[in-house]
N, C-alpha and C. Protein backbone atom coordinates (compact mmCIF):
# COMPACT_ATOMS: atom_id res chain seq x y z
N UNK A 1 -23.28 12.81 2.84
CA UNK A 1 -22.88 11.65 2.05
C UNK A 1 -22.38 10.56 3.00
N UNK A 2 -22.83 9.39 3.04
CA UNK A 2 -22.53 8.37 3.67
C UNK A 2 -21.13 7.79 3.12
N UNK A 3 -20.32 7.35 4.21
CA UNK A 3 -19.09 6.74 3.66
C UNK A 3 -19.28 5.79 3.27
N UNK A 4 -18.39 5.25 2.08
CA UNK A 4 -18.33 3.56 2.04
C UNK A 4 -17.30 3.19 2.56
N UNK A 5 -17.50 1.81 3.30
CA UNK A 5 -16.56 1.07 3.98
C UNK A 5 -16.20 -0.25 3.14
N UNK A 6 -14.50 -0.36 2.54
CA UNK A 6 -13.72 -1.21 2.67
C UNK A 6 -12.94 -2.17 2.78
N UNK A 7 -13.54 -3.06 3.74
CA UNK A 7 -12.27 -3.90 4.92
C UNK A 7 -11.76 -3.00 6.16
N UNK A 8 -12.41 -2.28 5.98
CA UNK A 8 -11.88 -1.38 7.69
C UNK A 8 -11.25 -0.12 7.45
N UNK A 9 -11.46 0.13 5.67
CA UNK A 9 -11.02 1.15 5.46
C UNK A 9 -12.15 2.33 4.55
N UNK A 10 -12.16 3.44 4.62
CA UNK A 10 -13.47 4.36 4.31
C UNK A 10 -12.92 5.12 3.22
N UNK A 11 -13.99 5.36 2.09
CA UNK A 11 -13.49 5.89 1.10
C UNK A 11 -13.53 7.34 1.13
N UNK A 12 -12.26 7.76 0.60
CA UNK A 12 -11.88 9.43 0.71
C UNK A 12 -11.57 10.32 -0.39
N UNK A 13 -11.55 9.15 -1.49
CA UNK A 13 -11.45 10.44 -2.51
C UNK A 13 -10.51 9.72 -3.77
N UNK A 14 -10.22 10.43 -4.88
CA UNK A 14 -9.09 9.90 -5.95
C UNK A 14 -8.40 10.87 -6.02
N UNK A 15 -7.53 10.08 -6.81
CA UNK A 15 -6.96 10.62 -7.20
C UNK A 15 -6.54 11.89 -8.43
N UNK A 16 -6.57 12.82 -8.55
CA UNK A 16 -7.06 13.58 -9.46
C UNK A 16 -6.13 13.85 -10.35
N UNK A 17 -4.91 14.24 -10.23
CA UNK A 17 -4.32 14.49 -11.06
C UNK A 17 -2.17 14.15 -10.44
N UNK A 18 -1.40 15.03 -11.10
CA UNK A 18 0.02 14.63 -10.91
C UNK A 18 0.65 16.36 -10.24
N UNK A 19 1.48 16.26 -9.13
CA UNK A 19 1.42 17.11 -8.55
C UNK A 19 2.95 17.26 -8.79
N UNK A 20 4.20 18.20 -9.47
CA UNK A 20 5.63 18.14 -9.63
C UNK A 20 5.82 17.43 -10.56
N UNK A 21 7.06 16.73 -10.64
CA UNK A 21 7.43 15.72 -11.44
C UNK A 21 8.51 14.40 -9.91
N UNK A 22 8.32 14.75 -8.80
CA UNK A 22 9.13 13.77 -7.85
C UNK A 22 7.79 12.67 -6.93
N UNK A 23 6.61 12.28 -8.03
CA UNK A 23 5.61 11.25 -7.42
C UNK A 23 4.85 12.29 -6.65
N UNK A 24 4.70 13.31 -6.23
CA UNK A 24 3.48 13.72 -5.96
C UNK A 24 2.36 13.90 -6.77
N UNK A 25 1.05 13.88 -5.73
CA UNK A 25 -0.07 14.07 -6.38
C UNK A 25 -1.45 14.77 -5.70
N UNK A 26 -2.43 15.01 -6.58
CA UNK A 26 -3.33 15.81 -6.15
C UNK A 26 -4.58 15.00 -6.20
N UNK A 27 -5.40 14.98 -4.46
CA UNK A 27 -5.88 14.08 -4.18
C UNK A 27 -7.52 14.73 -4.40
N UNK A 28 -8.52 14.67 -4.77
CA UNK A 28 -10.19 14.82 -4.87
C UNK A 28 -10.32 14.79 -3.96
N UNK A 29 -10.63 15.09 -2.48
CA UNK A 29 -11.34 14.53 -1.50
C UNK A 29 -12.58 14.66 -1.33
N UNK A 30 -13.56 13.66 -1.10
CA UNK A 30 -15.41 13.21 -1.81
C UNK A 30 -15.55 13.37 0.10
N UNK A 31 -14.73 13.04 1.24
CA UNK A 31 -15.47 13.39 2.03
C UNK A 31 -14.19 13.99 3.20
N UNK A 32 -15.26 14.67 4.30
CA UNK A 32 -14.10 15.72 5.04
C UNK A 32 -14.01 14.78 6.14
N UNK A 33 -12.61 13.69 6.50
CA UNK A 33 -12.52 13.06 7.74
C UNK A 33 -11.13 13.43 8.18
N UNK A 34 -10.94 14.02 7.87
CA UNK A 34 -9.57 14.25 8.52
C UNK A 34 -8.73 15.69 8.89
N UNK A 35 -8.62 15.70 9.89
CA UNK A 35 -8.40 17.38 10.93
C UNK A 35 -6.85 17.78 10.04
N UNK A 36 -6.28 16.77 10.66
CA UNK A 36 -4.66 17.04 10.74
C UNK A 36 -4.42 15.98 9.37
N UNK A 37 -4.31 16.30 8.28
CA UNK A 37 -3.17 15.10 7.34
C UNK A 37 -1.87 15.04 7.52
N UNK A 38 -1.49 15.62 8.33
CA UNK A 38 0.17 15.01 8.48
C UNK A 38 0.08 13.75 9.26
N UNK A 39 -0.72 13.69 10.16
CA UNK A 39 -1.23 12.58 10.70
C UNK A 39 -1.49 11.38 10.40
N UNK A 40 -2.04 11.66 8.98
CA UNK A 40 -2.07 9.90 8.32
C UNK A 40 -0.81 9.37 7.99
N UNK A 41 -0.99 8.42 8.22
CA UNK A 41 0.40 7.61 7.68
C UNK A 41 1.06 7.08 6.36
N UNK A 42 -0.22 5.78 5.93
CA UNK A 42 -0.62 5.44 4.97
C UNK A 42 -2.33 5.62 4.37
N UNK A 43 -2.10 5.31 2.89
CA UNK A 43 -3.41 5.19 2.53
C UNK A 43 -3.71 3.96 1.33
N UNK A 44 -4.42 3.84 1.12
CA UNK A 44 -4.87 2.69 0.21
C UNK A 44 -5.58 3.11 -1.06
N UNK A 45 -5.21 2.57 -1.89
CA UNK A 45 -5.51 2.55 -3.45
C UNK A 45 -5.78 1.18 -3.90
N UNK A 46 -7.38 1.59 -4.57
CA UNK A 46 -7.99 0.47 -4.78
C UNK A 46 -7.69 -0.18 -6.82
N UNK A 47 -6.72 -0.91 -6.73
CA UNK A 47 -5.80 -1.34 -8.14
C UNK A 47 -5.72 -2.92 -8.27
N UNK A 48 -6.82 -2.64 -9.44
CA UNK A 48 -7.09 -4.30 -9.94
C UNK A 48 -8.12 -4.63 -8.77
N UNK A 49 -8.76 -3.66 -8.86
CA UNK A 49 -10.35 -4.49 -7.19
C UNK A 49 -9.37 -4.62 -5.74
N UNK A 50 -8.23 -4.38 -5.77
CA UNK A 50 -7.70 -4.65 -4.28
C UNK A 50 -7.13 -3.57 -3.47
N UNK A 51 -7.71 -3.35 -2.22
CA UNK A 51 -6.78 -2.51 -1.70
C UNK A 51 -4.95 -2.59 -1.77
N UNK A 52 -4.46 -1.56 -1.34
CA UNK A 52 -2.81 -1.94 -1.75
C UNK A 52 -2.35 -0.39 -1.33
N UNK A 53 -1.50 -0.78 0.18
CA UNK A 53 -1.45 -0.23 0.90
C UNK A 53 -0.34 0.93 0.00
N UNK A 54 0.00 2.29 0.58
CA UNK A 54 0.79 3.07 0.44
C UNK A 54 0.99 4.26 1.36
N UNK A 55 2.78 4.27 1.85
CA UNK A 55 3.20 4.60 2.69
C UNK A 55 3.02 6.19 2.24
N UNK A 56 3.12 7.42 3.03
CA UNK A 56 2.85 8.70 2.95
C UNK A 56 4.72 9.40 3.36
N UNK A 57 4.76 10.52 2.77
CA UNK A 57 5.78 11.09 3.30
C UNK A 57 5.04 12.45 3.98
N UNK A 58 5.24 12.21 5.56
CA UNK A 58 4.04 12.97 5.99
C UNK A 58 4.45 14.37 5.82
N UNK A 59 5.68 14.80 5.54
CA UNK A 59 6.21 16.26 5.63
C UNK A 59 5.65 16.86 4.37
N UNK A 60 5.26 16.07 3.25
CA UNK A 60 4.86 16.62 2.24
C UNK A 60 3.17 16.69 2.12
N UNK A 61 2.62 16.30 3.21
CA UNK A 61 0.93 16.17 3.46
C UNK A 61 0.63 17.66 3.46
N UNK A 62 -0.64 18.12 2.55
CA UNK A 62 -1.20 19.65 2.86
C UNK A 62 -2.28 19.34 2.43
N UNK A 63 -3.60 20.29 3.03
CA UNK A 63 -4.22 20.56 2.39
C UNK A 63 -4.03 21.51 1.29
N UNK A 64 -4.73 21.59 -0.41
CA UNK A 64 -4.67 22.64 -1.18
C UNK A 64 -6.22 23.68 -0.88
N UNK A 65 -7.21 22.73 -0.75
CA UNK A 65 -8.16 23.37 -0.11
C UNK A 65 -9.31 22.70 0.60
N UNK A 66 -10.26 22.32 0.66
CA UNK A 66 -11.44 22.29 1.33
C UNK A 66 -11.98 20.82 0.44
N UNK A 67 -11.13 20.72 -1.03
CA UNK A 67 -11.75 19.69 -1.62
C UNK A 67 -10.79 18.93 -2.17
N UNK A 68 -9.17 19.59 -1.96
CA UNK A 68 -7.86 18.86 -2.61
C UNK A 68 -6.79 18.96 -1.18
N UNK A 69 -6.21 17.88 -1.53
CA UNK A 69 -5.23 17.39 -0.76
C UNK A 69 -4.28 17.14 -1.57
N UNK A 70 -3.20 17.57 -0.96
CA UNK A 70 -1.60 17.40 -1.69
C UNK A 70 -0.46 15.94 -0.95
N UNK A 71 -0.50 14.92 -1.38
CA UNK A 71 0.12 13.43 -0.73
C UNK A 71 1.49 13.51 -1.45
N UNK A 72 2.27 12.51 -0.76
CA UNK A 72 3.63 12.27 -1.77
C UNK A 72 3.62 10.45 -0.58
N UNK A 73 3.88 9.69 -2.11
CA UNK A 73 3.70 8.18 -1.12
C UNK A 73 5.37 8.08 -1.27
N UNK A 74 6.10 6.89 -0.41
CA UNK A 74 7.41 7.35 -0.38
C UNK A 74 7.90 6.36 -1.05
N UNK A 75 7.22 5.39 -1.79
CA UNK A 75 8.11 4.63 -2.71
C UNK A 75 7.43 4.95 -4.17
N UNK A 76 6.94 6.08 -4.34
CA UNK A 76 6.57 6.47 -5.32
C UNK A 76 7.81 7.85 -6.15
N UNK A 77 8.28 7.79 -7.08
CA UNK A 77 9.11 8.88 -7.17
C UNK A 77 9.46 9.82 -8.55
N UNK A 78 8.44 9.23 -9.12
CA UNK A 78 8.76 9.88 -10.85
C UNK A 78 7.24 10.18 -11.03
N UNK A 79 6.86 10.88 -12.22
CA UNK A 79 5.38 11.70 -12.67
C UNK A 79 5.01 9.96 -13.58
N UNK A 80 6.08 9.68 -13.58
CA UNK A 80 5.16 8.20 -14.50
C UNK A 80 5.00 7.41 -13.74
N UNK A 81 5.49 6.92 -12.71
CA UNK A 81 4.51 6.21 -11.25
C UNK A 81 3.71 6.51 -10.92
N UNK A 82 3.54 8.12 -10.85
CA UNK A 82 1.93 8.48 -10.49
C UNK A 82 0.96 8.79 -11.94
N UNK A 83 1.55 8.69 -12.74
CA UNK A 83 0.62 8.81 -14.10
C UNK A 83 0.00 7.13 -14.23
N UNK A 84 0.00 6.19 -13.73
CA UNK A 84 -0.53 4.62 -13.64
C UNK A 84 -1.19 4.95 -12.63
N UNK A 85 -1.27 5.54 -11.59
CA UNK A 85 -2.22 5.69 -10.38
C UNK A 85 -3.32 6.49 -10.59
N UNK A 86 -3.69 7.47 -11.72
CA UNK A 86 -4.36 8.50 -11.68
C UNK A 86 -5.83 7.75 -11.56
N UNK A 87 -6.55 8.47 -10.77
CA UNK A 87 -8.08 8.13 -11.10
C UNK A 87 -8.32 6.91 -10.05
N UNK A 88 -7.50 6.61 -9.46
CA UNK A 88 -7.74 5.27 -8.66
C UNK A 88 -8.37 6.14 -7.35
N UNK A 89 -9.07 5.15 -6.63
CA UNK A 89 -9.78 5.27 -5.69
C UNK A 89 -8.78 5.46 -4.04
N UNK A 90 -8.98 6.43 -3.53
CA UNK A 90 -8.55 6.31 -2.12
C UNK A 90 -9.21 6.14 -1.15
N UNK A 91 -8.65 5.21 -0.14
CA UNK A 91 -9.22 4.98 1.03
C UNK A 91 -8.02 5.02 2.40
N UNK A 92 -9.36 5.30 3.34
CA UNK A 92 -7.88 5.81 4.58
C UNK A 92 -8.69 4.27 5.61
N UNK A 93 -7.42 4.40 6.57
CA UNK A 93 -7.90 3.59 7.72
C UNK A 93 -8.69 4.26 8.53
N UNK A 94 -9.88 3.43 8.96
CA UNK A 94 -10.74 3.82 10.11
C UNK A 94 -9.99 4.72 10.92
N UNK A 95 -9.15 3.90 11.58
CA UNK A 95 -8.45 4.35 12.74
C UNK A 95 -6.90 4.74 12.30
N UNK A 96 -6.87 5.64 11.37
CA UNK A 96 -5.66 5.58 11.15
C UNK A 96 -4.41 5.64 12.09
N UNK A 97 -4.75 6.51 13.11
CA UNK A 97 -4.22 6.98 14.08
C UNK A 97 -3.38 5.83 14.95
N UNK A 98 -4.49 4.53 15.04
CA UNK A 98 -3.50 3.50 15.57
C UNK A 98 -2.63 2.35 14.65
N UNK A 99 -2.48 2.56 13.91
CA UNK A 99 -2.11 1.48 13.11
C UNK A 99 -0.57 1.18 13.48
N UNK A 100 -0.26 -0.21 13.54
CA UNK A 100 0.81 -0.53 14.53
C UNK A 100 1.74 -1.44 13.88
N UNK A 101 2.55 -1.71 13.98
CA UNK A 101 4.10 -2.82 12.88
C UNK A 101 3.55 -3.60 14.69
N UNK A 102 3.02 -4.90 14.25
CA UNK A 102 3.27 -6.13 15.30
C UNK A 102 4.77 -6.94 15.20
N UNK A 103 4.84 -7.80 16.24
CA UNK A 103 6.01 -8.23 16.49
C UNK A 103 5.63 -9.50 15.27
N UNK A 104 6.86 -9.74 14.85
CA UNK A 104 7.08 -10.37 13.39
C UNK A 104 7.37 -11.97 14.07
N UNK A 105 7.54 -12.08 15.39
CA UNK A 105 7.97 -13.71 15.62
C UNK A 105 7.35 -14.28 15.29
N UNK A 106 5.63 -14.09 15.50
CA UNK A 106 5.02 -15.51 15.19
C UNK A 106 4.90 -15.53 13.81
N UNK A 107 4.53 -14.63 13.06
CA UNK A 107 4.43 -14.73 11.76
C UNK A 107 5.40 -16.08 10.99
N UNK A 108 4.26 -16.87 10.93
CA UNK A 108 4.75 -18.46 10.06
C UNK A 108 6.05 -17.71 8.83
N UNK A 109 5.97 -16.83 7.47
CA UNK A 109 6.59 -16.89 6.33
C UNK A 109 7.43 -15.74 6.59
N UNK A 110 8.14 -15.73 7.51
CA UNK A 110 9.59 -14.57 7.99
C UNK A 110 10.30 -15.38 7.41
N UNK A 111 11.50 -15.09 6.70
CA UNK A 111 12.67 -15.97 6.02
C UNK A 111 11.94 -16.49 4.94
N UNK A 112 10.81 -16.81 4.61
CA UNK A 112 10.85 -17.06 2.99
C UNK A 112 11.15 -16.58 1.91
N UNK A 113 11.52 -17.85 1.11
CA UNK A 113 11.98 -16.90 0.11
C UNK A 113 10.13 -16.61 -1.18
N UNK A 114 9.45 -15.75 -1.75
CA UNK A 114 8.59 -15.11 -2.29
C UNK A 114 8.68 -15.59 -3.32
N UNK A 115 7.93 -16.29 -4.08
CA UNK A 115 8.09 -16.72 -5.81
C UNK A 115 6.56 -16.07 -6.55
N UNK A 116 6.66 -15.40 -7.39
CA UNK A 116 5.41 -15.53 -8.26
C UNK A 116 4.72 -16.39 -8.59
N UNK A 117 3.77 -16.56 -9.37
CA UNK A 117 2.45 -18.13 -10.15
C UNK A 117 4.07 -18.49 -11.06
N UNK A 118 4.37 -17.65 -11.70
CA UNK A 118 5.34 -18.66 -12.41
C UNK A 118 6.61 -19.14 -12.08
N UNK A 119 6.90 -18.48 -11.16
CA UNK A 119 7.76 -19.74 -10.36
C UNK A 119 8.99 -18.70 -10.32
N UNK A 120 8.96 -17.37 -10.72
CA UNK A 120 10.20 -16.60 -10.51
C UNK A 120 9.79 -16.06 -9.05
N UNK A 121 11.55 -16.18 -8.60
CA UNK A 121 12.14 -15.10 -7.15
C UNK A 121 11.78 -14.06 -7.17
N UNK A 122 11.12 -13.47 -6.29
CA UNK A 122 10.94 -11.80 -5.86
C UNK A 122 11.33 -11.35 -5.17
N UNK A 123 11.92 -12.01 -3.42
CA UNK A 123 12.89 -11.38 -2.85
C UNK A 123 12.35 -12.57 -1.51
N UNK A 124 13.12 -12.06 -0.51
CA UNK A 124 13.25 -12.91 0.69
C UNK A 124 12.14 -11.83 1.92
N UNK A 125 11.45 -12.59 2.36
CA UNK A 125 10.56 -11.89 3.71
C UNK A 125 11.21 -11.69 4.87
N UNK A 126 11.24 -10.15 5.35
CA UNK A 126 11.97 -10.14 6.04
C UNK A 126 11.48 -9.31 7.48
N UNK A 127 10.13 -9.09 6.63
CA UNK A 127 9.25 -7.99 7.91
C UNK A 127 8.19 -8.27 7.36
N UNK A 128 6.97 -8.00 8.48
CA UNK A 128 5.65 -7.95 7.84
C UNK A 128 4.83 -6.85 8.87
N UNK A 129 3.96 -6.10 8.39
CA UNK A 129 3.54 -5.27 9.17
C UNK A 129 1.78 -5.63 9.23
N UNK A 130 1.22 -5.35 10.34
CA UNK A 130 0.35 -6.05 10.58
C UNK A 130 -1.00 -4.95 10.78
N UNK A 131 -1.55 -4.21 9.25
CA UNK A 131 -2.02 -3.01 9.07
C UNK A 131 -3.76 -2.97 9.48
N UNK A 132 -4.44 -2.92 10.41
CA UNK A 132 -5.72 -3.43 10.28
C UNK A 132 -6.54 -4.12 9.22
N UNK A 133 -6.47 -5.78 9.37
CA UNK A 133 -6.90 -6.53 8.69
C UNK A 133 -5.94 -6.69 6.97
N UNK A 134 -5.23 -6.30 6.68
CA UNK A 134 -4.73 -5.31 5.97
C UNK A 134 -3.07 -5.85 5.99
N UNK A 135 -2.68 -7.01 6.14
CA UNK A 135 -1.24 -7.03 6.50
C UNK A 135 -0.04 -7.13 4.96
N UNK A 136 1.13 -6.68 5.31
CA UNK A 136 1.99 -6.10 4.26
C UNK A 136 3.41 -7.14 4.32
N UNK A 137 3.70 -7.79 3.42
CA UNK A 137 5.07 -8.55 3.50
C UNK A 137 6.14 -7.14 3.13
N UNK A 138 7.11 -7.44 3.79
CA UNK A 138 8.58 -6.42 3.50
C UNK A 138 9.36 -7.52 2.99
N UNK A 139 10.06 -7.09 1.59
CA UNK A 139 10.14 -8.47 0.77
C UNK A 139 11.90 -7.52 0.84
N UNK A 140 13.39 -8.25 1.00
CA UNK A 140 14.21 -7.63 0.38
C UNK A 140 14.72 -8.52 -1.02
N UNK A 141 14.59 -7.65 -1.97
CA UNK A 141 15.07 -7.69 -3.32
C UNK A 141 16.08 -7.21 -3.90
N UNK A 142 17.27 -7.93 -3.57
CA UNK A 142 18.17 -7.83 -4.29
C UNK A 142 18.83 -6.48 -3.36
N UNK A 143 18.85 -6.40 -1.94
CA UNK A 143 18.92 -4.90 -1.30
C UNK A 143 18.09 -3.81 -1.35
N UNK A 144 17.07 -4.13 -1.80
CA UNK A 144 15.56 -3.09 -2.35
C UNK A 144 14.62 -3.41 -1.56
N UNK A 145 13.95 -2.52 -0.43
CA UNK A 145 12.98 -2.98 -0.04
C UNK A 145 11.57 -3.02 -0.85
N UNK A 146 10.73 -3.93 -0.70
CA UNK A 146 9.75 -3.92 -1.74
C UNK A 146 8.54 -4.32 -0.70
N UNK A 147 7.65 -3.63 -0.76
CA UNK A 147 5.99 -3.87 0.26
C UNK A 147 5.02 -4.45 -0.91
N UNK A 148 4.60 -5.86 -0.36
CA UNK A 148 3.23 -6.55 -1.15
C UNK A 148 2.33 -6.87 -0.05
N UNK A 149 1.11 -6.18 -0.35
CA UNK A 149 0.08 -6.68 0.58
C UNK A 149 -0.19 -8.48 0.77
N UNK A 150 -0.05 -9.15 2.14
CA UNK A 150 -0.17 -10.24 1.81
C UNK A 150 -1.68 -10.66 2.25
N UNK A 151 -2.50 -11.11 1.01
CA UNK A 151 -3.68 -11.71 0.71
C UNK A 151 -3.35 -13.23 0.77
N UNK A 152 -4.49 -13.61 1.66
CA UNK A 152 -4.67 -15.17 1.64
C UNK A 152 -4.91 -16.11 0.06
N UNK A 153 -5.84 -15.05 -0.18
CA UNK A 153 -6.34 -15.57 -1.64
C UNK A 153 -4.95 -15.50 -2.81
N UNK A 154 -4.42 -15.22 -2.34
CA UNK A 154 -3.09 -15.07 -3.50
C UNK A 154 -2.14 -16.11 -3.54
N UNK A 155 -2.41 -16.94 -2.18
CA UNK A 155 -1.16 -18.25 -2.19
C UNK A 155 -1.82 -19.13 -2.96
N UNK A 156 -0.49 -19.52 -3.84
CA UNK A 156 -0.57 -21.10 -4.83
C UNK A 156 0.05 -21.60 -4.02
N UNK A 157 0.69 -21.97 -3.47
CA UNK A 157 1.69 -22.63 -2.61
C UNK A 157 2.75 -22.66 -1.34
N UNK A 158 2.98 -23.33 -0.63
CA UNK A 158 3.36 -23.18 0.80
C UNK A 158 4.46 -24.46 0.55
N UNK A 159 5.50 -24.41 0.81
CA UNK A 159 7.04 -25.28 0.61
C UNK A 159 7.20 -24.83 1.86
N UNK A 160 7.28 -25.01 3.15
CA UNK A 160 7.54 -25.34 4.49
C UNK A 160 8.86 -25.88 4.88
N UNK A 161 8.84 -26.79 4.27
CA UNK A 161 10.49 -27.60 4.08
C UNK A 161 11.86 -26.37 3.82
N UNK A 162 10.97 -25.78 2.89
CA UNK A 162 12.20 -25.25 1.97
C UNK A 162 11.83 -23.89 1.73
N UNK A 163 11.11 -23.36 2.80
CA UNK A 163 10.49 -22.13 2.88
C UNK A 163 10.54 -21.03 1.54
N UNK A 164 9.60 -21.53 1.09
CA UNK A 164 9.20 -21.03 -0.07
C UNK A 164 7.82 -20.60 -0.52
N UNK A 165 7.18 -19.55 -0.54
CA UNK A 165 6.24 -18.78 -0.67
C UNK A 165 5.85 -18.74 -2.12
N UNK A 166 4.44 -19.48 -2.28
CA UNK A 166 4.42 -18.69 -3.91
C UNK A 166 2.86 -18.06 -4.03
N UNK A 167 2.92 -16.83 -4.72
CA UNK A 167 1.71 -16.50 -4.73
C UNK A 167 1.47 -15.63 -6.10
N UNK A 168 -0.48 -15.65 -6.38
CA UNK A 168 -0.67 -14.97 -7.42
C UNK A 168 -1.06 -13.32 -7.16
N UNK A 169 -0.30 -12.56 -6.93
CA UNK A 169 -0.46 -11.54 -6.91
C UNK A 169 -0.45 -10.73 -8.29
N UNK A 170 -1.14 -9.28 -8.11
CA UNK A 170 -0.85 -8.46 -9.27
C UNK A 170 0.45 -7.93 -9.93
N UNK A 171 1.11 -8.01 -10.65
CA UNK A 171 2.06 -7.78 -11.38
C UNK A 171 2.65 -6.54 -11.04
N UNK A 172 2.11 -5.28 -11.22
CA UNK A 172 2.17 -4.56 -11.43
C UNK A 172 2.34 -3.57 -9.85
N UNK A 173 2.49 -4.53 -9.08
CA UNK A 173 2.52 -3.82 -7.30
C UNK A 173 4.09 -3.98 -7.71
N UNK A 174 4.77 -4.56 -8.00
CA UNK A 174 6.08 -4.80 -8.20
C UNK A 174 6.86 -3.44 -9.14
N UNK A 175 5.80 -3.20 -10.40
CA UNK A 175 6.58 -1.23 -11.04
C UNK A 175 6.20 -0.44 -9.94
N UNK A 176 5.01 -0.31 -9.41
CA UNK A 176 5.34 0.34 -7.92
C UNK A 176 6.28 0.68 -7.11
N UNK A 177 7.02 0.34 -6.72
CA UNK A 177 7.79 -0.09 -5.96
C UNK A 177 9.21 0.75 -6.60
């Protein structure tokens, strides 16, 4: 079976079902790329047509067998966070192995403050990680860290002056979280 590719990322499988009741889950895997899964880091779930990155808690990575994989993402934490994920598509990074947090100086929207299309606060930028092709705002909310993939196509607006970020993102990366 030929992989499909992405954005730089290869498709591996869905999600199949709800694994506990503390956000784990039980993964389909459609193809065999990976030796070691403690090794991956993150993976991607394809929600609303977009990739949308998610962090792994690697101590809880197993194989169950030859065609299931056992994940736990770490801002995931109740059976009804992963009951909205079921059936969604996974994809891993090419290279998962290197994927790297770049230095955040140059990054133009560090210190902004994040607004939605309608004009509400979501939190202040305070990190961004720079995931192959693939990059992630670290938004703090209210003392909550919160990860939104940042897509070009999602800015309505750029306030420079008054550093203010607004964008149309999916709603619903936010119950995530």
């Amino acid at each position: 079976m030929k992989a499909s590719v992405l954005e730089n990322n290869v498709f591996w499988g869905n999600i199949f079902k709800t694994h506990g009741v503390k956000g784990e889950v039980l993964i389909k895997v459609e193809q065999d790329l990976i030796e070691n899964i403690q090794n991956l880091q993150l993976v991607f779930l394809i929600l609303e047509g977009k990739p949308v990155p998610f962090f792994l808690d690697s101590s809880f990575s197993r194989w169950k067998s030859d065609e299931y994989a056992y994940l736990k993402f770490v801002e995931v934490n109740s059976i009804e966070e992963v009951q909205e994920l079921l059936f969604a598509p996974v994809h891993i990074p090419d290279k998962f192995s290197q994927i790297k947090v770049d230095s955040i100086s140059s990054f133009v929207y560090l210190n902004f403050v994040l607004k939605n299309k309608k004009g509400k606060t979501i939190g202040k930028i305070v990190d961004w990680m720079d995931i192959q092709n693939n990059p992630v705002l670290t938004l703090d909310c209210d003392g909550v860290e919160v990860l939104i993939p940042f897509v070009e196509d999602w800015i309505i607006d750029t306030d420079s002056e008054n550093k203010v970020l607004q964008m149309d993102f999916p709603p619903d990366l936010l119950k995530l979280q």
